[in-house]
PDB file of N, CA and C in Angstrom:
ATOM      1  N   UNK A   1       6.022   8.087  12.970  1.00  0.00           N
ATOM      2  CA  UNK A   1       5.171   8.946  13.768  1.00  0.00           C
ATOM      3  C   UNK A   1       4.842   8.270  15.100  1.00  0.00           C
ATOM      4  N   UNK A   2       4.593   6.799  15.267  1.00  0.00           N
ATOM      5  CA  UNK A   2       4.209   6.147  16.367  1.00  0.00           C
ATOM      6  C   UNK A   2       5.242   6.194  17.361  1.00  0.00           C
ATOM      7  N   UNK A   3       6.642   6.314  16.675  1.00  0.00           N
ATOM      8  CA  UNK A   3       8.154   6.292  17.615  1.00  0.00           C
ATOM      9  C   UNK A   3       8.184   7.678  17.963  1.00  0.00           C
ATOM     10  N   UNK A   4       7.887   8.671  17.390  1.00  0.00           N
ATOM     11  CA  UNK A   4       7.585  10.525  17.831  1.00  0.00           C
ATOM     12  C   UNK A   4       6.682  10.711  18.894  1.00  0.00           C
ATOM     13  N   UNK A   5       5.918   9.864  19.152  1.00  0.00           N
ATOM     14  CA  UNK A   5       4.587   9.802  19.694  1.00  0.00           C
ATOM     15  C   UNK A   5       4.988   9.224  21.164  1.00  0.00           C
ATOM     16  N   UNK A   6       5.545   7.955  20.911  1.00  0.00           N
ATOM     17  CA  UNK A   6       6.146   7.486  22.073  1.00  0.00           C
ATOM     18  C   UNK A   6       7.106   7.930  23.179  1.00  0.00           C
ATOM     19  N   UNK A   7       7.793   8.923  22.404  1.00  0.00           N
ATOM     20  CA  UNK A   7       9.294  10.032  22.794  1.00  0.00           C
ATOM     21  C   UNK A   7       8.200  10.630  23.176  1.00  0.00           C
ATOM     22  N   UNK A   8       7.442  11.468  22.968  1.00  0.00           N
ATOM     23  CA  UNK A   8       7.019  12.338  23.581  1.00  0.00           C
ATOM     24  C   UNK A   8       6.089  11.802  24.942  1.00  0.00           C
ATOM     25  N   UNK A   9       5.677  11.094  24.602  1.00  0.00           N
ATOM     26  CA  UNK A   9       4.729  10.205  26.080  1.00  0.00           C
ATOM     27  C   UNK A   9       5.019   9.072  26.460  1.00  0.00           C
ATOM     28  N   UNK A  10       6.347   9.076  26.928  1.00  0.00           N
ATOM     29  CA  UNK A  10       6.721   7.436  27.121  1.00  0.00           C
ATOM     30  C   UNK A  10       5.962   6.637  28.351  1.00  0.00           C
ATOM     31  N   UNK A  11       4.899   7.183  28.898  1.00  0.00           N
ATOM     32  CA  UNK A  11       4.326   6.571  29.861  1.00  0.00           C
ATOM     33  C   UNK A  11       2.719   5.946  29.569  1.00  0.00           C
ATOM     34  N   UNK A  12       2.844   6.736  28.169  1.00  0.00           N
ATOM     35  CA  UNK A  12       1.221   6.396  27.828  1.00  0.00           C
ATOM     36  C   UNK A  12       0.895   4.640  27.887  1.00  0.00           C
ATOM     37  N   UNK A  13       0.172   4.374  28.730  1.00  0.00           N
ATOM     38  CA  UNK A  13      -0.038   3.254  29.040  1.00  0.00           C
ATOM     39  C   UNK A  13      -1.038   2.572  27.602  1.00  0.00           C
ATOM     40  N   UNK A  14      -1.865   3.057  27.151  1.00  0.00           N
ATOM     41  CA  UNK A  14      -2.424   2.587  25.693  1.00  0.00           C
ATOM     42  C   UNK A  14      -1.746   2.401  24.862  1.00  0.00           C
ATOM     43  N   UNK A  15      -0.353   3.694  24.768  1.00  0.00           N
ATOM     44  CA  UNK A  15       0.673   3.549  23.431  1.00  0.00           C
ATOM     45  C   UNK A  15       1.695   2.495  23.962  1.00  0.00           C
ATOM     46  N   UNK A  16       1.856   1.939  24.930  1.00  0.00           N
ATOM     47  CA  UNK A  16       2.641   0.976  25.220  1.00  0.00           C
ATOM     48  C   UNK A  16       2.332  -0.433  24.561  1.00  0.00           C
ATOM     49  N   UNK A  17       0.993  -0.358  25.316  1.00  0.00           N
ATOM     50  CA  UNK A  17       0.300  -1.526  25.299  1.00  0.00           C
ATOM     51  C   UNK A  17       0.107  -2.354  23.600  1.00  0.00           C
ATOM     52  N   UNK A  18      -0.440  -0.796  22.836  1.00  0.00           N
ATOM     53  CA  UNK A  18      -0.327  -0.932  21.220  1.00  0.00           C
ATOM     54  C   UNK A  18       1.348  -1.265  20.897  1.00  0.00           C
ATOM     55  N   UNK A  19       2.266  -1.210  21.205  1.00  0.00           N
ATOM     56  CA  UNK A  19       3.377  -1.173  20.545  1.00  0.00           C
ATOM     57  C   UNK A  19       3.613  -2.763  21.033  1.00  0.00           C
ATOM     58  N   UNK A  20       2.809  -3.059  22.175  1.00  0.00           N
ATOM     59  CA  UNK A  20       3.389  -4.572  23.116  1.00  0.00           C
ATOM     60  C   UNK A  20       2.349  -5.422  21.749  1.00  0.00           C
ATOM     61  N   UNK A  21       1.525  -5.272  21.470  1.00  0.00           N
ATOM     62  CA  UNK A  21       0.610  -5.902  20.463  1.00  0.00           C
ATOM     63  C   UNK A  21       1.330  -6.059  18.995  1.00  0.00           C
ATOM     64  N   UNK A  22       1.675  -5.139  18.502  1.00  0.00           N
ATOM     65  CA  UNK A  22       2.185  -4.662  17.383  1.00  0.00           C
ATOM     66  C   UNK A  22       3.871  -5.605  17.435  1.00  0.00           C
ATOM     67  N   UNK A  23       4.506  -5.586  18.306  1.00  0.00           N
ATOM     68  CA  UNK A  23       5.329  -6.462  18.337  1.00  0.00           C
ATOM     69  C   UNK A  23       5.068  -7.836  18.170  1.00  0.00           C
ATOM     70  N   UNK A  24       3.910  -8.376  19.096  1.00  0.00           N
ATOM     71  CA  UNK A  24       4.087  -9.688  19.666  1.00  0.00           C
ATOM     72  C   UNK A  24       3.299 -10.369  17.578  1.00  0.00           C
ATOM     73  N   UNK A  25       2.372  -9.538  17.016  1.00  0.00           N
ATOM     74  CA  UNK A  25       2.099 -10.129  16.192  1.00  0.00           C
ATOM     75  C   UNK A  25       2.367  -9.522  14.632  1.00  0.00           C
ATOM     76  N   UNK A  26       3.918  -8.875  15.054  1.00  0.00           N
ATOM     77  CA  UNK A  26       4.293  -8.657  13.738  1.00  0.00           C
ATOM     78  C   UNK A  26       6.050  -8.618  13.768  1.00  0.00           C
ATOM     79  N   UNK A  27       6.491  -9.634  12.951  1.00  0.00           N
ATOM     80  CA  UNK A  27       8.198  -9.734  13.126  1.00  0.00           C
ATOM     81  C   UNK A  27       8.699  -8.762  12.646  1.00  0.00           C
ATOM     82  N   UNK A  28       7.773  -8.310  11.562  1.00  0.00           N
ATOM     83  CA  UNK A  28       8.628  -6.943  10.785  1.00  0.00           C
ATOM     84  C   UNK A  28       8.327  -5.580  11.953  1.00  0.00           C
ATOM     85  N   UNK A  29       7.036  -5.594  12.059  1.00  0.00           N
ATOM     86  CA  UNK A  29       7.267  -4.369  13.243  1.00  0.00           C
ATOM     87  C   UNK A  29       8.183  -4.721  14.226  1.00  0.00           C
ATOM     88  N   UNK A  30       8.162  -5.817  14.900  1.00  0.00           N
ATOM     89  CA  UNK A  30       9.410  -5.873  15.776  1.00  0.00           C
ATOM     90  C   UNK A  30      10.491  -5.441  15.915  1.00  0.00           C
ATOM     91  N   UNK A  31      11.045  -6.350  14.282  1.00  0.00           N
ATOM     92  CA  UNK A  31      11.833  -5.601  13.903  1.00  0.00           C
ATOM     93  C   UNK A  31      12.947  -4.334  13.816  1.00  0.00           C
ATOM     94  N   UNK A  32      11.732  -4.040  13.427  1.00  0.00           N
ATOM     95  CA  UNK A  32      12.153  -1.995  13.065  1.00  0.00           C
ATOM     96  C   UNK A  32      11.900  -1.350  14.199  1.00  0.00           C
ATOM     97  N   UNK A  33      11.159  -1.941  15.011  1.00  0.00           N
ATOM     98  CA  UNK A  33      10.883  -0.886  16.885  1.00  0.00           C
ATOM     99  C   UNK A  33      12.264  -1.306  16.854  1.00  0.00           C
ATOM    100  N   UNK A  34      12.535  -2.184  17.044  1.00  0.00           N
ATOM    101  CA  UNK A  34      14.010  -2.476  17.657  1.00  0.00           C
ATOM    102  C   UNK A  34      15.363  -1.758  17.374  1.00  0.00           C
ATOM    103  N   UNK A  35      14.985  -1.438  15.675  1.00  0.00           N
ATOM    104  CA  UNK A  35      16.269  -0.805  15.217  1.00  0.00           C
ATOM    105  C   UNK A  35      16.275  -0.031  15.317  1.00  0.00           C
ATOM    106  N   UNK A  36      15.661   0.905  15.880  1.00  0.00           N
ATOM    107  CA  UNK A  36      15.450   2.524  16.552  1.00  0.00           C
ATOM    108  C   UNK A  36      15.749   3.238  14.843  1.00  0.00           C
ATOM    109  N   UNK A  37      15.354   2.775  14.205  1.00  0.00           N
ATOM    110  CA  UNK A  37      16.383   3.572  12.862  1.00  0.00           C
ATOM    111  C   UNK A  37      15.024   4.948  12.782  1.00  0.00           C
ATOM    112  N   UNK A  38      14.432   5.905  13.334  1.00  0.00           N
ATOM    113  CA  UNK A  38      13.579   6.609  13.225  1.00  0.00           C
ATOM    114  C   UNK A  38      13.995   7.830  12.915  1.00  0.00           C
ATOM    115  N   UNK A  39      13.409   8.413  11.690  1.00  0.00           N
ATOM    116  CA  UNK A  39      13.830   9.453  10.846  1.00  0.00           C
ATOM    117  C   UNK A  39      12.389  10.446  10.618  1.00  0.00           C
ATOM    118  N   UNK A  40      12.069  11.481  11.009  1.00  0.00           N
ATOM    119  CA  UNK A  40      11.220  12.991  10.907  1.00  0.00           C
ATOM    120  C   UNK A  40      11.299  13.706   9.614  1.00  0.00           C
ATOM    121  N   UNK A  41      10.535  13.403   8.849  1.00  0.00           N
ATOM    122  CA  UNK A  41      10.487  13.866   7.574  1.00  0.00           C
ATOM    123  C   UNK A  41       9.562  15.198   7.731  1.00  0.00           C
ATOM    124  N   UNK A  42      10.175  16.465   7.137  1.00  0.00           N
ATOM    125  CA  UNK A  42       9.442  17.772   7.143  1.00  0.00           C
ATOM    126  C   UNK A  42       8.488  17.594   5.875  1.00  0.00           C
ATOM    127  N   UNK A  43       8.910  16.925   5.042  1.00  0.00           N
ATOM    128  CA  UNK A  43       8.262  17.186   3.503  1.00  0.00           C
ATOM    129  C   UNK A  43       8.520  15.945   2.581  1.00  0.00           C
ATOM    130  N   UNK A  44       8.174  15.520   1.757  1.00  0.00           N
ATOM    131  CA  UNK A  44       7.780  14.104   1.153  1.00  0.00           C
ATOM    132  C   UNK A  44       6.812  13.909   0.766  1.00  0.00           C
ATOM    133  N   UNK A  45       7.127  12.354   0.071  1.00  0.00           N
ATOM    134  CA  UNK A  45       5.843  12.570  -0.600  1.00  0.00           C
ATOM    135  C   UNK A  45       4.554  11.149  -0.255  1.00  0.00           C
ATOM    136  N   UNK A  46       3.206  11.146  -0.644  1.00  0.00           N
ATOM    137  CA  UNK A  46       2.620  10.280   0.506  1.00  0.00           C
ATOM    138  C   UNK A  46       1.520   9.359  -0.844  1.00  0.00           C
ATOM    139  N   UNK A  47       1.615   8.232  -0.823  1.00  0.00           N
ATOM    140  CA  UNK A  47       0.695   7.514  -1.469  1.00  0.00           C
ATOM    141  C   UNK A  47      -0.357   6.881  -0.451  1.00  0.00           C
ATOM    142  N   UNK A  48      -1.854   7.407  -0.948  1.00  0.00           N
ATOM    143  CA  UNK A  48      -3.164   7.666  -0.556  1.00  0.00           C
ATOM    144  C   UNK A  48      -3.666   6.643  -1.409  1.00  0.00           C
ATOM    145  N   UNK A  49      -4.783   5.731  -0.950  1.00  0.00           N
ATOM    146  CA  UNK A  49      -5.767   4.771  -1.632  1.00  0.00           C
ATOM    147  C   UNK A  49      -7.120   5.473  -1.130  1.00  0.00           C
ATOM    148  N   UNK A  50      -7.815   6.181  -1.798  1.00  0.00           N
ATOM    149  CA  UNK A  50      -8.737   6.841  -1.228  1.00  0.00           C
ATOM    150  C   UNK A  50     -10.284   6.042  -1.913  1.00  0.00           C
ATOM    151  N   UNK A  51     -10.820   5.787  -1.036  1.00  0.00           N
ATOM    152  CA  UNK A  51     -12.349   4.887  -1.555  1.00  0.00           C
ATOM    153  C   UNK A  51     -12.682   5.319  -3.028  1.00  0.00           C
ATOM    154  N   UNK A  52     -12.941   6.218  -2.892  1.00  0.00           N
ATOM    155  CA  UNK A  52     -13.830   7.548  -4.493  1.00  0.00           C
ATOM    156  C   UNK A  52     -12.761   7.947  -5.209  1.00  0.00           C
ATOM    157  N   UNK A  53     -11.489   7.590  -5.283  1.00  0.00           N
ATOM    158  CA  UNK A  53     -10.489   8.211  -6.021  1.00  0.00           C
ATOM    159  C   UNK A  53      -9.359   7.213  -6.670  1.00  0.00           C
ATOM    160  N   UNK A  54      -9.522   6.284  -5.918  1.00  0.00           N
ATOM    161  CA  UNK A  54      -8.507   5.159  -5.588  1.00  0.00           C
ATOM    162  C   UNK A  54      -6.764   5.862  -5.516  1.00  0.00           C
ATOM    163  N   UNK A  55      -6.160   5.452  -6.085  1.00  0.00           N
ATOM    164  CA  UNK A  55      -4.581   5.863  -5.475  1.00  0.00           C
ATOM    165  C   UNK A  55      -4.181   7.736  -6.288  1.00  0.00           C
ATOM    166  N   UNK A  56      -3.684   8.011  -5.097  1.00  0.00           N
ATOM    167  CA  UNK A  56      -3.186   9.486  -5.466  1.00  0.00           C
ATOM    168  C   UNK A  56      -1.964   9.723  -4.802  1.00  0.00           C
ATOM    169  N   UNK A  57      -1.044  10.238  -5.561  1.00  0.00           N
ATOM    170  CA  UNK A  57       0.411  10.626  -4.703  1.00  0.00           C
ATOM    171  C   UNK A  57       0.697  12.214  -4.208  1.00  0.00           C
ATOM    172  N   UNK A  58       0.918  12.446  -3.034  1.00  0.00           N
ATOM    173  CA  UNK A  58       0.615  14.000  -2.930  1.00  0.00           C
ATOM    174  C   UNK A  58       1.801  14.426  -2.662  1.00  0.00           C
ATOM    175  N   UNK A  59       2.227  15.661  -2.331  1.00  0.00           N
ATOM    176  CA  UNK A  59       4.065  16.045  -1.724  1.00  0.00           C
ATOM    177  C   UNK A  59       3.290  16.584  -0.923  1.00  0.00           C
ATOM    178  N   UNK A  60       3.885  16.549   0.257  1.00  0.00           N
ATOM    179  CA  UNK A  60       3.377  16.670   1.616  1.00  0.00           C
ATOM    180  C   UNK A  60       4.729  18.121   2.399  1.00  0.00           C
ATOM    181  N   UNK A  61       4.104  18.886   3.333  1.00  0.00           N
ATOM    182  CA  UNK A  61       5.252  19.685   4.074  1.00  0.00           C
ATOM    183  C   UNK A  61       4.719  19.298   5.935  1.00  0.00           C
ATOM    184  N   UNK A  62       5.205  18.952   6.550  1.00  0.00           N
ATOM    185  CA  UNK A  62       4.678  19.409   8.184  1.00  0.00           C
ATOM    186  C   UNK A  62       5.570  20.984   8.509  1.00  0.00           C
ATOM    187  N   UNK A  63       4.531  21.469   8.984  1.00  0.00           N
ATOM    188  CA  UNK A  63       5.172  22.763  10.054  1.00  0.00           C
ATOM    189  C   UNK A  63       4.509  22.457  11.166  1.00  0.00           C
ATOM    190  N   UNK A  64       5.599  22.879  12.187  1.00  0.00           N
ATOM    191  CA  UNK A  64       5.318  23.316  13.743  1.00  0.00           C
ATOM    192  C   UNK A  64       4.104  24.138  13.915  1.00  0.00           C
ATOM    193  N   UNK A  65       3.401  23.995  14.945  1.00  0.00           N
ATOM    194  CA  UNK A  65       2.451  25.101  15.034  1.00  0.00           C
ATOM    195  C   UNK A  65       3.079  25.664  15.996  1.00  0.00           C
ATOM    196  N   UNK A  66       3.254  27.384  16.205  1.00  0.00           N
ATOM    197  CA  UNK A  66       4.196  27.941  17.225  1.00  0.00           C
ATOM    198  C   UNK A  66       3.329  27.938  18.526  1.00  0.00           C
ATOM    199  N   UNK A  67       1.725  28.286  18.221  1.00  0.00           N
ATOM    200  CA  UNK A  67       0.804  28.255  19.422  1.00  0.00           C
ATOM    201  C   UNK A  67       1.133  27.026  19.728  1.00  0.00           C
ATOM    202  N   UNK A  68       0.640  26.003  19.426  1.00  0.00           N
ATOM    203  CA  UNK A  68       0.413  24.415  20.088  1.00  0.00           C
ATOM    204  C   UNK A  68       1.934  23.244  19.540  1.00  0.00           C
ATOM    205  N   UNK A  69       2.716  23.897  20.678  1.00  0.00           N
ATOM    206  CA  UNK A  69       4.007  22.801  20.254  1.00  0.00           C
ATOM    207  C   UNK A  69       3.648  21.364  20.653  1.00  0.00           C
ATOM    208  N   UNK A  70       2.821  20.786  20.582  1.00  0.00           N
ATOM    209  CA  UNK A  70       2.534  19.387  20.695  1.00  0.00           C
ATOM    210  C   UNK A  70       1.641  19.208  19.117  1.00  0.00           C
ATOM    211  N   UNK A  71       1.600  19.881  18.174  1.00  0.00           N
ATOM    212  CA  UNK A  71       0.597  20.210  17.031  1.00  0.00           C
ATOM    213  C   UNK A  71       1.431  20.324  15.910  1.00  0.00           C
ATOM    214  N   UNK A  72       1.156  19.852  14.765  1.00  0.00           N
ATOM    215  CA  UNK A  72       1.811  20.242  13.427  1.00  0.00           C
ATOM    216  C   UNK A  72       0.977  20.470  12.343  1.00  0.00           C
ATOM    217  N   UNK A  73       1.175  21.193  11.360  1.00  0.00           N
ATOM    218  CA  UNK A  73       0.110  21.644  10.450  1.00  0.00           C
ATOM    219  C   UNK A  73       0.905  20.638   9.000  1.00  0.00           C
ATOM    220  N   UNK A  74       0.103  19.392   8.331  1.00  0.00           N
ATOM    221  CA  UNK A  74       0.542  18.938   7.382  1.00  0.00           C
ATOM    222  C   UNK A  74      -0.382  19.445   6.130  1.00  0.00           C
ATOM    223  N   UNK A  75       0.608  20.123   5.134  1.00  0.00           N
ATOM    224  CA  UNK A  75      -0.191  20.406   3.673  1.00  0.00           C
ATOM    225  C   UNK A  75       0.149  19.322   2.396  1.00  0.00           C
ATOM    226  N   UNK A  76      -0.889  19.096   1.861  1.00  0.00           N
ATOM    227  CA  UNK A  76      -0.594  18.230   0.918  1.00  0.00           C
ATOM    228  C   UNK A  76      -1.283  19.125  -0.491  1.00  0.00           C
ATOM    229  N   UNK A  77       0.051  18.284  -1.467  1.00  0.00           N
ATOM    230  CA  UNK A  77      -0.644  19.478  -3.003  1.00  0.00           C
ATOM    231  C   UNK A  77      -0.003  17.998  -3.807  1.00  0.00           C
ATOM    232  N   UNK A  78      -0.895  18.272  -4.789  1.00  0.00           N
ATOM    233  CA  UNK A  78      -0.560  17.559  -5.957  1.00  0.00           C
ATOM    234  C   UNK A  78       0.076  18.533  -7.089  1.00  0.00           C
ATOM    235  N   UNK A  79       0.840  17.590  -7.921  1.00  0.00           N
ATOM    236  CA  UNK A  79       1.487  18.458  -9.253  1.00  0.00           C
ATOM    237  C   UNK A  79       0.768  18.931  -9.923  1.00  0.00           C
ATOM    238  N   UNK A  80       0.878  20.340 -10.037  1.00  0.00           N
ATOM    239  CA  UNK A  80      -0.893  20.788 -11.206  1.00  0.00           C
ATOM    240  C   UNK A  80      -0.434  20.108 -12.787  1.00  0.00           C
ATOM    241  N   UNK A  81      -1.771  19.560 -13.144  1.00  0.00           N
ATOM    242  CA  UNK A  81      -1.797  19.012 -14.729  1.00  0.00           C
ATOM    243  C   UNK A  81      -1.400  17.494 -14.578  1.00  0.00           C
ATOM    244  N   UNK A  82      -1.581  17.251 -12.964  1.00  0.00           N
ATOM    245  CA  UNK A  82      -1.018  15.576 -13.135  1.00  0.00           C
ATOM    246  C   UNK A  82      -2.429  15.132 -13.044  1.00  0.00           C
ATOM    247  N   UNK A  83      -2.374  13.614 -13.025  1.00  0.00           N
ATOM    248  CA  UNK A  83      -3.696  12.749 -12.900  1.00  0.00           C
ATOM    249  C   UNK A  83      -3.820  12.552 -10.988  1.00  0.00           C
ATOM    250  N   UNK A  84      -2.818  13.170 -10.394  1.00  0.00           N
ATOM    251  CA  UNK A  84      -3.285  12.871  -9.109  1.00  0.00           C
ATOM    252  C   UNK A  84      -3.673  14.977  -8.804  1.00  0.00           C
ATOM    253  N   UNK A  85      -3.394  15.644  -9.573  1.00  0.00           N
ATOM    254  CA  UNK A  85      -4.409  16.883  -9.711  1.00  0.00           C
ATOM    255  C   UNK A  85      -5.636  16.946  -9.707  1.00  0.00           C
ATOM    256  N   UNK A  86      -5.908  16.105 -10.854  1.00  0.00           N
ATOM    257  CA  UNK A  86      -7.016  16.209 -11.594  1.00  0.00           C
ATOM    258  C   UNK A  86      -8.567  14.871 -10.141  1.00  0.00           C
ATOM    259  N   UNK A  87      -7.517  13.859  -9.784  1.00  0.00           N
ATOM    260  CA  UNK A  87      -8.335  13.362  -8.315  1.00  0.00           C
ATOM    261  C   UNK A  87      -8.196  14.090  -7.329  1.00  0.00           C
ATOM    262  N   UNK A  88      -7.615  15.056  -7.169  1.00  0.00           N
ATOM    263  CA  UNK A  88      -7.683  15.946  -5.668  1.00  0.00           C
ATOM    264  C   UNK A  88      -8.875  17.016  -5.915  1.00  0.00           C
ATOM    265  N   UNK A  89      -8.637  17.543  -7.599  1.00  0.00           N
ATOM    266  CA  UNK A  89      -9.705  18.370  -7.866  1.00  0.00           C
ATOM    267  C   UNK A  89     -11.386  17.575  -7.524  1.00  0.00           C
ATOM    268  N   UNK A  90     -11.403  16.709  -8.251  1.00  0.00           N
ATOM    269  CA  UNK A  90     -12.512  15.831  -8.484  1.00  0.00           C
ATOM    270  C   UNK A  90     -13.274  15.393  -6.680  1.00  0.00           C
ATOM    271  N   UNK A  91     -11.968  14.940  -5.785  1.00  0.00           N
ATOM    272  CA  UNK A  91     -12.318  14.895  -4.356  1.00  0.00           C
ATOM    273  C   UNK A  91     -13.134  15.630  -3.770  1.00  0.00           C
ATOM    274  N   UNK A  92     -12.578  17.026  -4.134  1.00  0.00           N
ATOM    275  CA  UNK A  92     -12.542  18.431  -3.337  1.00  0.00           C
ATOM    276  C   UNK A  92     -14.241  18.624  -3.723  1.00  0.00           C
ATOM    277  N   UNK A  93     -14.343  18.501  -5.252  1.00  0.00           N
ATOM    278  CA  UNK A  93     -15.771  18.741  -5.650  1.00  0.00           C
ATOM    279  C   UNK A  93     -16.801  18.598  -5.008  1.00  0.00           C
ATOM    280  N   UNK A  94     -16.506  16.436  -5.173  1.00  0.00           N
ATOM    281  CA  UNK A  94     -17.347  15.299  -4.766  1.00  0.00           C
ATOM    282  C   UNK A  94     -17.288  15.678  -2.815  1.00  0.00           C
ATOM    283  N   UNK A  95     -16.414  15.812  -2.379  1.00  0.00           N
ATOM    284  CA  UNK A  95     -17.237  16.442  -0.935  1.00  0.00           C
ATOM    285  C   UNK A  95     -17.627  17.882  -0.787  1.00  0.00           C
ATOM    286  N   UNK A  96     -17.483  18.640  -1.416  1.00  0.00           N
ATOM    287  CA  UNK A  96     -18.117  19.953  -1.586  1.00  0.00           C
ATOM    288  C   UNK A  96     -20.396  19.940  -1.558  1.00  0.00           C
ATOM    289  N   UNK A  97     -19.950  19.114  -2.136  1.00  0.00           N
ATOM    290  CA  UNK A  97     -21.238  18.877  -3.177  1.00  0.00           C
ATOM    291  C   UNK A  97     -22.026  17.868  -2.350  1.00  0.00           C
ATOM    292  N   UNK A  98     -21.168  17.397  -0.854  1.00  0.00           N
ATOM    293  CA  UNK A  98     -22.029  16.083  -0.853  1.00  0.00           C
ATOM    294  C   UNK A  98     -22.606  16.363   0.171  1.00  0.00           C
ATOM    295  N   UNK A  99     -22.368  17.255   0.905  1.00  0.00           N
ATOM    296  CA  UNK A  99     -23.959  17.814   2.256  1.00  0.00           C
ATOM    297  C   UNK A  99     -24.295  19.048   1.770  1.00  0.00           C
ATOM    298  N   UNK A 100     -24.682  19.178   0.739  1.00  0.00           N
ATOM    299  CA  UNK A 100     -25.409  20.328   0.489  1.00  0.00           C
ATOM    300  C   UNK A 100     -27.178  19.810   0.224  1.00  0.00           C
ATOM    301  N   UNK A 101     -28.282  20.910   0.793  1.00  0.00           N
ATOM    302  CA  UNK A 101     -29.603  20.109   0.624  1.00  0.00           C
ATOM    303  C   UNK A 101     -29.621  20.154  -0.279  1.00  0.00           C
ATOM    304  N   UNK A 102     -30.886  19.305  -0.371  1.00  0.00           N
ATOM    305  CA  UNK A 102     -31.247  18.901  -1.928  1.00  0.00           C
ATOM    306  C   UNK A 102     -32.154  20.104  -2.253  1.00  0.00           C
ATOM    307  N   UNK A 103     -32.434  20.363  -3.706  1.00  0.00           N
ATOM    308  CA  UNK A 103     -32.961  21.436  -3.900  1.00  0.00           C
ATOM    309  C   UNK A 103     -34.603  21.051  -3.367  1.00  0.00           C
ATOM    310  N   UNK A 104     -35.089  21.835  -3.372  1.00  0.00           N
ATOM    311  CA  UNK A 104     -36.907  21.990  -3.202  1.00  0.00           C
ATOM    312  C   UNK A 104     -37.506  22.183  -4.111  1.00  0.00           C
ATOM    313  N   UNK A 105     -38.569  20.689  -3.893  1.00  0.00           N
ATOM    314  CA  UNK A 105     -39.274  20.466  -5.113  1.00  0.00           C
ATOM    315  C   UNK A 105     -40.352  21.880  -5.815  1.00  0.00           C
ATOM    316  N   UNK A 106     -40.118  21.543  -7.139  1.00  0.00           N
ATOM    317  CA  UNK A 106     -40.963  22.854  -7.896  1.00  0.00           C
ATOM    318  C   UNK A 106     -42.275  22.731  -7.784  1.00  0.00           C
ATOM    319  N   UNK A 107     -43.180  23.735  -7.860  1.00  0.00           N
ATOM    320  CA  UNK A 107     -44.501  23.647  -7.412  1.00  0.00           C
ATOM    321  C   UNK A 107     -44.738  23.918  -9.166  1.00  0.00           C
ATOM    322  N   UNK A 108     -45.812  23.059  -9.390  1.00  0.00           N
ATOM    323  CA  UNK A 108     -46.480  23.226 -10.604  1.00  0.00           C
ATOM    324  C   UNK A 108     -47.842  24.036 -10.536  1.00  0.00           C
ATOM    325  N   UNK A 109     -47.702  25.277 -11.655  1.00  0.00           N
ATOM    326  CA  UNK A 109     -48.813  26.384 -11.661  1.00  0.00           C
ATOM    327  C   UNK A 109     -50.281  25.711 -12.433  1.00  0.00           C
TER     328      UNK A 109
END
């Protein structure tokens, strides 16, 4: 994504600068900038370490957005009946649930 990023703004003076960093203190990134070997995956699959969930594997799709061609819409689903289901469900809950007010205290008659 950082090599997609770069193609598209090769002048960005920040994304340069990050890639001049990213080189100078990593041989393996070096590396692989170098080998141009850069491949655009529409769909795949993505391992997540999430704080409240810890690891979940999702299958992932990107689409184009036709309004905003600089934009892509990524969906992620888990296998229903898997254990990374059952943490996406549990996620979805646990932030559902987590800015909602608190109820108001009962008045005693």
């Amino acid at each position: 994504m950082l090599r997609l990023e770069a193609g598209r703004n090769p002048h960005d003076r920040a994304l340069i600068a990050l890639v001049g960093e990213l080189s100078t203190c990593s041989d393996v990134f070096r590396q692989r900038w170098g080998s141009n070997d850069v491949k655009f995956h529409r769909s795949g699959t993505k391992r997540i370490r999430h704080p409240a969930i810890g690891r979940i594997d999702l299958s992932y799709e990107s689409m184009p957005l036709q309004s905003e061609p600089d934009l892509q819409l990524n969906v992620y689903t888990a296998t229903p009946g898997t254990r990374d289901a059952d943490a996406l469900k549990l996620l979805a809950s646990w932030a559902a649930t987590r800015d909602l007010p608190a109820p108001a205290p009962q008045r005693r008659q």
